[in-house]
Protein backbone atom coordinates (compact mmCIF):
# COMPACT_ATOMS: atom_id res chain seq x y z
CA UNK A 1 121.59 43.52 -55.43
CA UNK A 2 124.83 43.60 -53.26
CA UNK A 3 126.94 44.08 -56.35
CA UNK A 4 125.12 46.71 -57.94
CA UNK A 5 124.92 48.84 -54.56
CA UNK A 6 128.50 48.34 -53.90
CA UNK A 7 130.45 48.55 -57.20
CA UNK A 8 133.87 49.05 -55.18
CA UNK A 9 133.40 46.26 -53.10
CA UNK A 10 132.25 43.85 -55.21
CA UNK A 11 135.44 44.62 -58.04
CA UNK A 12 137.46 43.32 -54.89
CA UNK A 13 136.10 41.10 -53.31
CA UNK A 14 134.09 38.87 -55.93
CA UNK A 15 135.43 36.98 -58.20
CA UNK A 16 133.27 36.49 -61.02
CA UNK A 17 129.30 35.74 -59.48
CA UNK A 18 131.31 34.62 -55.86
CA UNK A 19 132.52 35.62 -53.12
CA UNK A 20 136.24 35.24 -52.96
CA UNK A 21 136.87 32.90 -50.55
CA UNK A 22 138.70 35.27 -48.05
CA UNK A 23 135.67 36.66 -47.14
CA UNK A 24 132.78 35.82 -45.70
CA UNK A 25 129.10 38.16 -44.80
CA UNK A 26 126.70 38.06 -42.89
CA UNK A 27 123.47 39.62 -43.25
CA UNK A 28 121.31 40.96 -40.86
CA UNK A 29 122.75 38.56 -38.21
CA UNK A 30 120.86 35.95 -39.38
CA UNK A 31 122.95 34.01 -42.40
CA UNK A 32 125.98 34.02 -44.25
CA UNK A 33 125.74 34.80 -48.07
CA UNK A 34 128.32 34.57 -51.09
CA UNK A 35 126.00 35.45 -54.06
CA UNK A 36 126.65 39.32 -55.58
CA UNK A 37 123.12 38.82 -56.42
CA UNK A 38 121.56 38.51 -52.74
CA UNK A 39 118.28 41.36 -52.73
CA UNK A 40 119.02 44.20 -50.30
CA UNK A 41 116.03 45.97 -48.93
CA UNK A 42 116.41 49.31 -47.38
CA UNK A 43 117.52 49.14 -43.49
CA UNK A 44 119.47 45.53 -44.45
CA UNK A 45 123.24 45.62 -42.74
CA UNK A 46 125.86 44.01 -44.10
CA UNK A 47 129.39 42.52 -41.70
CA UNK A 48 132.10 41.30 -44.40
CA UNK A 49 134.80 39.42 -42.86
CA UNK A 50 138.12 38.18 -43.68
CA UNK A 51 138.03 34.35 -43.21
CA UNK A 52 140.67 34.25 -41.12
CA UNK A 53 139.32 36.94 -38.48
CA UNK A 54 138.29 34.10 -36.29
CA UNK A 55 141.20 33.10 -35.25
C-alpha cells in the first residue's frame, strides 16, 4: 500500500484515507489515483504532482 511504503509522504500529503487535493499521482503512466490504499507491486513508479503544476 502507498501509505504504508511511504510513511513521510503520506503524513503530508493525505489527509485522512485521501489525497489532499493539491496533489495529484499518477501511476505507471497509465491512471491517476487518490487512495493511500492503492497495491504497489515491485517495479510500480509513482509521479506526485502539485495540482497547479499544469499551468
Amino acid at each position: 500500500m502507498l501509505a504504508e511504503r511511504f510513511p513521510e509522504l503520506a503524513a503530508a500529503c493525505f489527509e485522512g484515507n485521501r489525497l489532499h487535493a493539491a496533489y495529484t499521482v499518477n501511476l505507471n503512466g497509465k491512471h491517476f489515483v487518490r487512495d493511500p490504499s492503492t497495491p504497489l507491486a515491485d517495479g510500480d513508479v509513482l509521479l506526485m504532482l502539485s495540482t497547479d503544476a499544469g499551468g
